[in-house]
C-alpha atoms as a PDB file:
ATOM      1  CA  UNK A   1      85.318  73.357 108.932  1.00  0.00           C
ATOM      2  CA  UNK A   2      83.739  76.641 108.159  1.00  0.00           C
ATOM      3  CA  UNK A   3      80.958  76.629 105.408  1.00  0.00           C
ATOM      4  CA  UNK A   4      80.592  79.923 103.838  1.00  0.00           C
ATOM      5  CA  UNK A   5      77.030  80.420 101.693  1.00  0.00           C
ATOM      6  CA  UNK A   6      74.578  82.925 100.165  1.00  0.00           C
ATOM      7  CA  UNK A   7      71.653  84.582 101.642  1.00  0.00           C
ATOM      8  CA  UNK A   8      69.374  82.222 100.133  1.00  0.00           C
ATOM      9  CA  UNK A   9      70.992  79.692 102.696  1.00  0.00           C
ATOM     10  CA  UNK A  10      69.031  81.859 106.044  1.00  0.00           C
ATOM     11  CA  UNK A  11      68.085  79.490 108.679  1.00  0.00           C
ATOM     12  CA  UNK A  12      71.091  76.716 107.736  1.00  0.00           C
ATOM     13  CA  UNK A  13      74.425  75.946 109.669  1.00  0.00           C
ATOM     14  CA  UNK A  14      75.826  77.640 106.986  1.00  0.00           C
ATOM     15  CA  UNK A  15      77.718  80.958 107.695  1.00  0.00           C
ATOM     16  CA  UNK A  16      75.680  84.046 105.512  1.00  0.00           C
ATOM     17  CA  UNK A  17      75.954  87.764 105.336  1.00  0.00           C
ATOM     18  CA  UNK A  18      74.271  89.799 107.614  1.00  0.00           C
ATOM     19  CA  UNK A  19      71.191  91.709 106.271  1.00  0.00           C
ATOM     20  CA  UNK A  20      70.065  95.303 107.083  1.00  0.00           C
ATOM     21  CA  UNK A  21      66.748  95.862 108.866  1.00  0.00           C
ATOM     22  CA  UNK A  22      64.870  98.463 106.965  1.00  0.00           C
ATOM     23  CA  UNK A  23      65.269 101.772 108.217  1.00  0.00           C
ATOM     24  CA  UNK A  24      68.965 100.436 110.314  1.00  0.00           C
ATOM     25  CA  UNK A  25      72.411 100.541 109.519  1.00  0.00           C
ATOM     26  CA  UNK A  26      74.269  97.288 110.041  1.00  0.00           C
ATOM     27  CA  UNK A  27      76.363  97.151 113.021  1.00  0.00           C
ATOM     28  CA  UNK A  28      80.022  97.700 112.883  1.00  0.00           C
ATOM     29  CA  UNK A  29      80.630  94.508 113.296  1.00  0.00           C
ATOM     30  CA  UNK A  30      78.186  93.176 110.867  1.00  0.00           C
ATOM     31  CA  UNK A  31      79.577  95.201 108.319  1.00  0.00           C
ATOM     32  CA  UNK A  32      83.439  94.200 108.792  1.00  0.00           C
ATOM     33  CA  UNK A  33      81.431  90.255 108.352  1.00  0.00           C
ATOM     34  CA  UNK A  34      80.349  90.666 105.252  1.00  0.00           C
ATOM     35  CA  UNK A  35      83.091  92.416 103.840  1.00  0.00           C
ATOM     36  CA  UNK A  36      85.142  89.227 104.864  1.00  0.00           C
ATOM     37  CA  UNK A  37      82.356  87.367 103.204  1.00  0.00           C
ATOM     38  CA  UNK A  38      82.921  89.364 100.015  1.00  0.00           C
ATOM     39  CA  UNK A  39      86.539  88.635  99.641  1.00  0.00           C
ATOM     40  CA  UNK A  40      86.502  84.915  99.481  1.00  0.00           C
ATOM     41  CA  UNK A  41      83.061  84.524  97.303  1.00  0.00           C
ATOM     42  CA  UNK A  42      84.252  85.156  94.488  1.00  0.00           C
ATOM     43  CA  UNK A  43      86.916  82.601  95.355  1.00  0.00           C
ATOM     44  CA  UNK A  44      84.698  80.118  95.729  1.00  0.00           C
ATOM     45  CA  UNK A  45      82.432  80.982  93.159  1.00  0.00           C
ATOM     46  CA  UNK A  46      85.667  80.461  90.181  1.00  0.00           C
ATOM     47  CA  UNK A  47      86.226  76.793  91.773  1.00  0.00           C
ATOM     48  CA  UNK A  48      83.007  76.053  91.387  1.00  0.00           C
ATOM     49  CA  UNK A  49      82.598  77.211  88.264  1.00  0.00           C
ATOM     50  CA  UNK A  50      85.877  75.244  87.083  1.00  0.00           C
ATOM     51  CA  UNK A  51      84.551  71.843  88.871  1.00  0.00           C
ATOM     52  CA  UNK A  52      81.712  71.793  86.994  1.00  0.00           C
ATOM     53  CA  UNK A  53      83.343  71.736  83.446  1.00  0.00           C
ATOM     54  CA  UNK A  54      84.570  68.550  84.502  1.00  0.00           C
ATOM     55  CA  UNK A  55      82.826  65.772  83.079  1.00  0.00           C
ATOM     56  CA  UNK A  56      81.793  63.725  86.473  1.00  0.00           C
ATOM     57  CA  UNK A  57      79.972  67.099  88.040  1.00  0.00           C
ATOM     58  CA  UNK A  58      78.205  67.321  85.019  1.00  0.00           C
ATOM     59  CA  UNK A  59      76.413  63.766  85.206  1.00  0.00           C
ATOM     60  CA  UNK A  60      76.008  64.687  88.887  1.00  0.00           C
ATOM     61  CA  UNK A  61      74.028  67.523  88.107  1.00  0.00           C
ATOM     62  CA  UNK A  62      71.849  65.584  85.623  1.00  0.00           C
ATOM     63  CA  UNK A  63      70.959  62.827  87.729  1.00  0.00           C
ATOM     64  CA  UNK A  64      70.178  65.139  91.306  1.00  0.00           C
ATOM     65  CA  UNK A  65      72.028  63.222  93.605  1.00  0.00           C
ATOM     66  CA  UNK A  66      75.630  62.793  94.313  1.00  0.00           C
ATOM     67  CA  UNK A  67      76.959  66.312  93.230  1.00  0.00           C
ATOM     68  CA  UNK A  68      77.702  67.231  97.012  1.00  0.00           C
ATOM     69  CA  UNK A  69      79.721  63.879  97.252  1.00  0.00           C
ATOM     70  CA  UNK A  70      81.956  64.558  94.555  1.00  0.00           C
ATOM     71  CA  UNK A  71      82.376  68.599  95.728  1.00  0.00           C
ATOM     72  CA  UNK A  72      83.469  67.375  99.294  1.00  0.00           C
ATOM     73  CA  UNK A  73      85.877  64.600  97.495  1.00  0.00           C
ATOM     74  CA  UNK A  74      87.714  67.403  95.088  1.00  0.00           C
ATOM     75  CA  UNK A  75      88.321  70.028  97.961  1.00  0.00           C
ATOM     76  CA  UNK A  76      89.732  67.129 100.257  1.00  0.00           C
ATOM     77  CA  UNK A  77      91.718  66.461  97.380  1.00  0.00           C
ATOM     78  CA  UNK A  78      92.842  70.297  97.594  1.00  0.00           C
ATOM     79  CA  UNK A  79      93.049  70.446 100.888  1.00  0.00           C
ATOM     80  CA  UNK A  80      95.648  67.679 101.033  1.00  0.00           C
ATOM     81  CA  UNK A  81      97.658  68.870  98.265  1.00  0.00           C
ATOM     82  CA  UNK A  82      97.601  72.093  99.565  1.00  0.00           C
ATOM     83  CA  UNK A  83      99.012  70.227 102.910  1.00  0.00           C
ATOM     84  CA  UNK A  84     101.559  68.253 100.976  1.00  0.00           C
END
């Protein structure tokens, strides 16, 4: 499974957008990356959004703990009806 995140998620197993050196253009490459990156973030970024209007990732934001549990349990749910 791919795991797409921020730039504030540097130095993770995550997958992030490439960032221009000062002064250097961002290889071709690099630049076809993040444009891929840019086209499912905001994506993401309305599910998100949606899940946490739902009570149970609301109380798993208030206590700390647990809110990545319940993420990974709604997009297998997804996943599988999206399989179905």
């Amino acid at each position: 499974m791919t795991v797409l995140g921020d730039g504030t998620y540097l130095n993770t197993s995550l997958i992030v957008p490439h960032r221009k050196c000062p002064g250097r253009p961002l290889l071709r490459g690099a630049e076809e990356h993040n444009a891929e990156h840019r086209k499912v973030r905001p994506c993401v970024e309305h599910v998100i959004g949606r899940m946490k209007n739902y009570k149970i990732l609301r109380e798993c934001r208030q206590r700390g703990d647990g809110l990545h549990h319940a993420v990974q349990a709604v997009a297998r749910m997804h996943n599988l009806a999206l399989a179905a």
